[in-house]
Protein backbone atom coordinates (compact mmCIF):
# COMPACT_ATOMS: atom_id res chain seq x y z
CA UNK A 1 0.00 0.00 0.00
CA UNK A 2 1.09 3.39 -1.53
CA UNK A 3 2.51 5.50 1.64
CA UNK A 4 2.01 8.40 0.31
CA UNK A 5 -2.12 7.63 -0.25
CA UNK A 6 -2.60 6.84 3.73
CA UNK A 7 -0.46 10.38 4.73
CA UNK A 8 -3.09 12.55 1.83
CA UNK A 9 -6.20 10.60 3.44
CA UNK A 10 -4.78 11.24 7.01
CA UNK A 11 -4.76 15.72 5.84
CA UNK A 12 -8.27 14.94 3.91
CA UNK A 13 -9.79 13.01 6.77
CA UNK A 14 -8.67 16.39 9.26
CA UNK A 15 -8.98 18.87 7.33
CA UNK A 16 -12.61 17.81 6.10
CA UNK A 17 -11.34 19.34 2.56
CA UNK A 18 -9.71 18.20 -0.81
CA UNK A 19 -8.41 21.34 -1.26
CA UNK A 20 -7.30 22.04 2.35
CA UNK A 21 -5.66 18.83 2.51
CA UNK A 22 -3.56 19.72 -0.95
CA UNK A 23 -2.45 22.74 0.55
CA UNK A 24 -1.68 20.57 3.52
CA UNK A 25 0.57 18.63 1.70
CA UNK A 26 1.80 20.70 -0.78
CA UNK A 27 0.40 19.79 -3.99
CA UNK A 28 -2.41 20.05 -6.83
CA UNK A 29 -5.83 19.01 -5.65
CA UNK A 30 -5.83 16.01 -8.74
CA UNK A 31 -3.30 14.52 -6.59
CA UNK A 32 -4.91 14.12 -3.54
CA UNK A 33 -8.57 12.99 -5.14
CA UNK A 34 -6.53 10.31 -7.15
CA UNK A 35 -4.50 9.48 -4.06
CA UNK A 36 -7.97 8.64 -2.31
CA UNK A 37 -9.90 7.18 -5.37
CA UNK A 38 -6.84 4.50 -5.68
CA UNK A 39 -6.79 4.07 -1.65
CA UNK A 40 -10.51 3.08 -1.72
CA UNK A 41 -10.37 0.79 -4.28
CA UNK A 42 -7.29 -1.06 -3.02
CA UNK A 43 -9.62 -1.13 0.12
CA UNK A 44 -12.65 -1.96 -1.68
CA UNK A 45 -14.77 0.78 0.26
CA UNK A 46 -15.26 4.64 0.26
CA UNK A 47 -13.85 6.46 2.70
CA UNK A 48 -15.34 9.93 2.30
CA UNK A 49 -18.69 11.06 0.92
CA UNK A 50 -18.20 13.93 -1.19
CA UNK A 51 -20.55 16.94 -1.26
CA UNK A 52 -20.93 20.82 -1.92
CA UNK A 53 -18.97 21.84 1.49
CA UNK A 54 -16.13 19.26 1.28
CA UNK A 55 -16.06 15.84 2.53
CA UNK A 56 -17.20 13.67 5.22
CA UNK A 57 -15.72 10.23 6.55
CA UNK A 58 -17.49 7.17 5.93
CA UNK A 59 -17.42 4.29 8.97
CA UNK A 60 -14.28 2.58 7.42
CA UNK A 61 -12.84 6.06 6.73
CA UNK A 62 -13.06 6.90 10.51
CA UNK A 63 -11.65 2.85 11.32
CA UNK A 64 -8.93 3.68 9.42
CA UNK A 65 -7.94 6.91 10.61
CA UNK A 66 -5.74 5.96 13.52
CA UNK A 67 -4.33 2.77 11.91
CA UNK A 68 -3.09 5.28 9.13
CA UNK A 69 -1.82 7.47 11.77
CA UNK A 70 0.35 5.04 13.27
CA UNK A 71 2.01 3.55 9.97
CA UNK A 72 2.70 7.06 9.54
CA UNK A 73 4.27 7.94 12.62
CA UNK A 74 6.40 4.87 13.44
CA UNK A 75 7.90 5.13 9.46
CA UNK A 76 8.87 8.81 10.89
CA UNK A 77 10.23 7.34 13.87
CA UNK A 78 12.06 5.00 11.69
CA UNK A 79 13.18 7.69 9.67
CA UNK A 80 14.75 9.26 12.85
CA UNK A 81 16.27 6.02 14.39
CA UNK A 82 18.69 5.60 11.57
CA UNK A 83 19.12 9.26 11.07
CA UNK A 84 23.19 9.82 11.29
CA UNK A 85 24.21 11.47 14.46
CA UNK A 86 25.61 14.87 13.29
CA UNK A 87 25.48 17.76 15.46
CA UNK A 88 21.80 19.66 15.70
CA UNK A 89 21.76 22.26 12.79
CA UNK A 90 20.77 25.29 14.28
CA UNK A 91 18.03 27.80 13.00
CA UNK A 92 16.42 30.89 14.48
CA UNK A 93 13.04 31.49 12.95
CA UNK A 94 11.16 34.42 13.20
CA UNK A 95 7.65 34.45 13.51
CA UNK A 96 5.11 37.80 13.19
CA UNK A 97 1.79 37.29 14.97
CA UNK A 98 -1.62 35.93 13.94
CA UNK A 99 -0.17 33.59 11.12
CA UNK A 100 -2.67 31.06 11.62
CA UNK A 101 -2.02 27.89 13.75
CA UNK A 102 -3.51 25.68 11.60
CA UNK A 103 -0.74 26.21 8.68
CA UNK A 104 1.98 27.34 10.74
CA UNK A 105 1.96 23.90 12.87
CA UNK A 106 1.93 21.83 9.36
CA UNK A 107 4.55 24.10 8.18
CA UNK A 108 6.80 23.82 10.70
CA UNK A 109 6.15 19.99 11.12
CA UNK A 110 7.17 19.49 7.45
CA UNK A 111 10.30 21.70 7.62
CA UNK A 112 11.43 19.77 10.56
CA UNK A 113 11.05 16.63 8.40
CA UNK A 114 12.51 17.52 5.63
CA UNK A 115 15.59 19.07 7.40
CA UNK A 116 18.50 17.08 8.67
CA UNK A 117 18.43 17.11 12.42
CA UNK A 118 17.43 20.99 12.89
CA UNK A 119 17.40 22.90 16.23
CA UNK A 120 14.25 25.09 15.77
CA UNK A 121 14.28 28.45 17.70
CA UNK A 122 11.50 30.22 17.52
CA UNK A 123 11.50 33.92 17.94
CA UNK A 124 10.10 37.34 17.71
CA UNK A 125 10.93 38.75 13.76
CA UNK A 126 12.78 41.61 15.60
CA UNK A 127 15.01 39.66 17.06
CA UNK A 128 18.37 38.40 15.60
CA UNK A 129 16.86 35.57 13.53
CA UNK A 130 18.45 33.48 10.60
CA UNK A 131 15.10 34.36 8.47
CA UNK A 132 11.77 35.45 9.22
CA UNK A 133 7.82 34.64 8.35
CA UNK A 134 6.47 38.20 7.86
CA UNK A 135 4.29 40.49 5.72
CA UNK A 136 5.78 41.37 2.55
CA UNK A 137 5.20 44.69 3.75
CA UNK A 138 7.66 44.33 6.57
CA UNK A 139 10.57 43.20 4.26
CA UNK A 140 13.87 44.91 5.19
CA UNK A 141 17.06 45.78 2.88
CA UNK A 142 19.54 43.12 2.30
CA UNK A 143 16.38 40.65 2.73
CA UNK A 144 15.32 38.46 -0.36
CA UNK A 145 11.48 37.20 0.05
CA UNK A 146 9.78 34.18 -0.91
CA UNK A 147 5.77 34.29 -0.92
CA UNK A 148 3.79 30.96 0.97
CA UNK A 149 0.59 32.51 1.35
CA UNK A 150 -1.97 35.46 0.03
CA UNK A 151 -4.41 36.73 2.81
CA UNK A 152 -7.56 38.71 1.90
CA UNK A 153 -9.43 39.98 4.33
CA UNK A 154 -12.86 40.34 5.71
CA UNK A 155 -15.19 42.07 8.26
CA UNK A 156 -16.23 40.03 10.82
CA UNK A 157 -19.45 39.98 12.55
CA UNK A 158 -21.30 37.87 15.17
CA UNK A 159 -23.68 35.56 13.35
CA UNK A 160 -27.23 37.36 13.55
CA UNK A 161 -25.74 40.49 13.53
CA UNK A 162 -28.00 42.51 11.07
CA UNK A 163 -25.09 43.19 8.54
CA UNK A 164 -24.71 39.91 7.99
CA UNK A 165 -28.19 39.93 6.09
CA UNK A 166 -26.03 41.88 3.39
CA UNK A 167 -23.83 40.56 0.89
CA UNK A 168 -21.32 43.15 1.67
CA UNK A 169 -20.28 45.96 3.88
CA UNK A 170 -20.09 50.05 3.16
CA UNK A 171 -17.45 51.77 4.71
CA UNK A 172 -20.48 53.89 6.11
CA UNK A 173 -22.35 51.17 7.38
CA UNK A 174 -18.90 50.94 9.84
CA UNK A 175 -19.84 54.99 11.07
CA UNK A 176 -20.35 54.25 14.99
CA UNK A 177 -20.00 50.49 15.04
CA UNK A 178 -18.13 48.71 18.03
CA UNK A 179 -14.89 47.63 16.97
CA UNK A 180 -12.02 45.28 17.73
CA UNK A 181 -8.97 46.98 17.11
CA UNK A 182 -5.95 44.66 16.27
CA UNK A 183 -2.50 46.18 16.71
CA UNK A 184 0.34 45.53 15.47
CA UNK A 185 -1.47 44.72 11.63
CA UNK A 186 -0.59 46.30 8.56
CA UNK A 187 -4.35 45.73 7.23
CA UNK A 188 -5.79 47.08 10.10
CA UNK A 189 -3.56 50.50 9.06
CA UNK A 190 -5.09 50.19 5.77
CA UNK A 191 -8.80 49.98 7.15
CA UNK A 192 -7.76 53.19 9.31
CA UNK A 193 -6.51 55.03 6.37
CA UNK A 194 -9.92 54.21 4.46
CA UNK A 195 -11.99 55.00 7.20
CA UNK A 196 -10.15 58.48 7.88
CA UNK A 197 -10.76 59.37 4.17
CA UNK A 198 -14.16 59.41 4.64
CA UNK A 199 -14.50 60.23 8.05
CA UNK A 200 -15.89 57.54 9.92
CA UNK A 201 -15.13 56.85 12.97
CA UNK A 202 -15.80 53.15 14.79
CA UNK A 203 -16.31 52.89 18.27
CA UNK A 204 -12.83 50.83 19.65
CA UNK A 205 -14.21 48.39 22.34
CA UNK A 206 -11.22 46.51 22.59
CA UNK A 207 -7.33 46.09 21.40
CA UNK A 208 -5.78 43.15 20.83
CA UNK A 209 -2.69 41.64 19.50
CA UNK A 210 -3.87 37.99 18.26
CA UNK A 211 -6.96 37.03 15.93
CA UNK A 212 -8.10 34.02 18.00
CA UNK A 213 -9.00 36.27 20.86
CA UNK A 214 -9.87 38.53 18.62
CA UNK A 215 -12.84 36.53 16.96
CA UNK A 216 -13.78 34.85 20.43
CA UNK A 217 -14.83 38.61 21.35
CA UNK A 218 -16.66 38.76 17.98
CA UNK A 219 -18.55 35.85 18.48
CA UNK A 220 -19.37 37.08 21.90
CA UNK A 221 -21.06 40.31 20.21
CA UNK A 222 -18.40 42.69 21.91
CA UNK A 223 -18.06 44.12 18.38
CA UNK A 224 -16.57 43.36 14.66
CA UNK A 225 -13.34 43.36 13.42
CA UNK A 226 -11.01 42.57 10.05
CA UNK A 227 -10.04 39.14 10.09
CA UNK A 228 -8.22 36.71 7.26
CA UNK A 229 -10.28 35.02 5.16
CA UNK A 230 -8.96 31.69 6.18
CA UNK A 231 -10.70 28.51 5.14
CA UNK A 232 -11.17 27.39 8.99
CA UNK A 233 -12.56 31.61 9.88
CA UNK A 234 -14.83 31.52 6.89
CA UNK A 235 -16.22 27.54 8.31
CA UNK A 236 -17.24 28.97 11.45
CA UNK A 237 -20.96 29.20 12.46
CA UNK A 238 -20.10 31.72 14.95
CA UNK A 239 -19.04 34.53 12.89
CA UNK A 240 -20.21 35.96 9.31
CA UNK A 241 -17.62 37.49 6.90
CA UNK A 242 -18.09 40.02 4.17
CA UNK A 243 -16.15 41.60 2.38
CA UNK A 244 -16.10 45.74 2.43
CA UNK A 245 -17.38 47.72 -0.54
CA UNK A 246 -14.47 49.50 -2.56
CA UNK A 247 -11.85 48.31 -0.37
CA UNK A 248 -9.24 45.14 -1.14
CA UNK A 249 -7.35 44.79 1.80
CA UNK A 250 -4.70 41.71 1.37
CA UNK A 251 -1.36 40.76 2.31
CA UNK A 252 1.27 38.35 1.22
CA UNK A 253 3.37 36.05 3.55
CA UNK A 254 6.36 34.51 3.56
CA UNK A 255 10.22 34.08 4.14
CA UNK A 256 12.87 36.81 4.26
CA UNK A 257 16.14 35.49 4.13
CA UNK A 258 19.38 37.36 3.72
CA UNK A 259 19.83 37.80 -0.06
CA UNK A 260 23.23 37.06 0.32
CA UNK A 261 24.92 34.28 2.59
CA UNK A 262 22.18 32.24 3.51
CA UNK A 263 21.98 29.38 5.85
CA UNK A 264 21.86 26.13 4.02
CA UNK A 265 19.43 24.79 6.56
CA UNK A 266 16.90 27.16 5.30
CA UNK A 267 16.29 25.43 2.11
CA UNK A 268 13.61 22.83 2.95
CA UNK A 269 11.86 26.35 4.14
CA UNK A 270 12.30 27.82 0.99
CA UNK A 271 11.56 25.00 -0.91
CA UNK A 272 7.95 24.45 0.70
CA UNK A 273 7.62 28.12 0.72
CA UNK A 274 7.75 27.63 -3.03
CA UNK A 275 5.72 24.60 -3.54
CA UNK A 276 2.46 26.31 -1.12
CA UNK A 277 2.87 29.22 -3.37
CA UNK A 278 2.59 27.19 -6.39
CA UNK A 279 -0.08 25.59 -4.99
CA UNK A 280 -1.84 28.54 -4.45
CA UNK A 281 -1.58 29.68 -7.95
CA UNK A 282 -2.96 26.88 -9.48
CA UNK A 283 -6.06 27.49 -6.73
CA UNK A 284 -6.85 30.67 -7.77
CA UNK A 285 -6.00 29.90 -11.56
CA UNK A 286 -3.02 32.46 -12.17
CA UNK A 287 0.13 32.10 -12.12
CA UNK A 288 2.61 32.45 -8.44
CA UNK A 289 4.59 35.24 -9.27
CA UNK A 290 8.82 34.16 -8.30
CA UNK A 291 10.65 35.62 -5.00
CA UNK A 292 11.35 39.36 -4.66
CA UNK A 293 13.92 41.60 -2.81
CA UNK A 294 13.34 44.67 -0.93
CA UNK A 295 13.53 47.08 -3.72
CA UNK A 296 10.98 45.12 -5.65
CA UNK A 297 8.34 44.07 -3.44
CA UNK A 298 4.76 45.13 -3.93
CA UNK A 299 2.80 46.52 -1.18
CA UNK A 300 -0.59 45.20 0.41
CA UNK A 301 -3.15 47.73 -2.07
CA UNK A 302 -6.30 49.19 -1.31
């Protein structure tokens, strides 16, 4: 049995998604559906029902979900039983805030696969770091920058909130609302700068640094804010998102690594950087533009 089939049904089986399990595992959505079609006939059963929102595990596919898991972990542990003892490669990674724990933790989990025998330290961006996960915005000189992931955002509002009845949000329909404020975030500076324009003003009920909090207060009814519009936000039954009349708020993320002199260890990074970028070209149906430097990066737009 095809390896490779049992790790793509263990990301479709928890992500609940074809696509969400391609970006998972960094590769075209074809691959993963043909993984699974071949996995279910080898088994002679289905596994997942298909349908409009994603997928949903059969009976075998949930009796087969933690026999998959542990073929899959004791072939890493054999992977790291016979690994050669050479001395821990070390790597400080800097991380900006609200990157999403969901991709971050399967990032990070496949970089520390692929590498050979790393010693992750994880720190703030402004710190002395060997490369850094940060807005394009934030790139500095002597950096080089290679995109993983485009974030568009949305306004966030407690489900039954009367906005959500609308398809989308005026910047007007914002004049007086309670808001929660996220600081530091460079699309919350671009929401200001909108707002300011045409002078309305939101009533700030609370700051905050990270968007989990931030949306538990949002599903309380505390007030809205600008979130991501990440596959897991968007799923929630909690909160509505819509998107704000006139204004395209998005960012890009990724690795900035010195443009000259950088650590060998960092290519497994760079190389999944590339392949979830790829990935997320093909997704939206254009083409990934390549890395950039810091004279040649393109800001977040309005």
């Amino acid at each position: 049995m095809d390896v490779r089939s049992l790790r793509y049904f263990i990301a479709a089986y928890e992500s609940g998604s074809i696509s969400a399990a391609a970006r998972h595992c960094h590769v075209a959505q074809p691959s993963i559906s043909t993984a699974l079609a071949q996995l279910e006939e080898r088994l002679g059963t289905p596994l997942f029902e298909r349908h409009r929102r994603g997928i949903t595990a059969t009976e075998e596919g949930h009796r087969l979900y933690p026999l998959a898991r542990q073929v899959s972990e004791n072939l890493d542990a054999i992977s790291r039983l016979f690994r050669t003892d050479s001395p821990p490669t070390p790597v400080r990674l800097g991380l900006m805030r609200s990157l999403g724990a969901s991709r971050m933790t399967a990032l990070l989990k496949e970089y520390i696969g692929r590498g050979d025998n790393l010693a992750l330290t994880l720190v703030n961006p402004e710190e002395r770091c060997d490369a850094r996960i940060i807005g394009e915005q934030d790139l500095a000189h002597g950096e080089r920058f290679q995109p993983i992931w485009h974030d568009s955002y949305r306004l966030a509002l407690p489900s039954g909130h009367p906005l959500a009845m609308q398809a989308s949000i005026s910047l007007g329909d914002l004049d007086g609302l309670p808001f929660i404020w996220r600081h530091p975030c460079a699309a919350m500076e671009q929401l200001a700068a909108a707002l300011n324009a045409v002078e309305v003003r939101c009533q700030i009920r609370a700051r905050l640094r990270t968007i989990e909090y931030t949306l538990g207060l949002v599903a309380a009814g505390v007030g809205v804010s600008l979130v991501p519009a990440w596959p897991e936000i968007l799923a929630r039954h909690d909160v509505q998102c819509r998107p704000i009349d006139g204004l395209v708020i998005h960012q890009t993320i990724g690795v900035a690594y010195p443009t000259h002199h950088a650590p060998p260890a960092l290519a497994p990074l760079l190389a999944l950087g590339k392949e979830a970028w790829r990935q997320a070209g093909s997704d939206s149906g254009s083409e990934a533009r390549p890395d950039a430097t810091a004279s040649s990066r393109l800001r977040p737009s309005r």
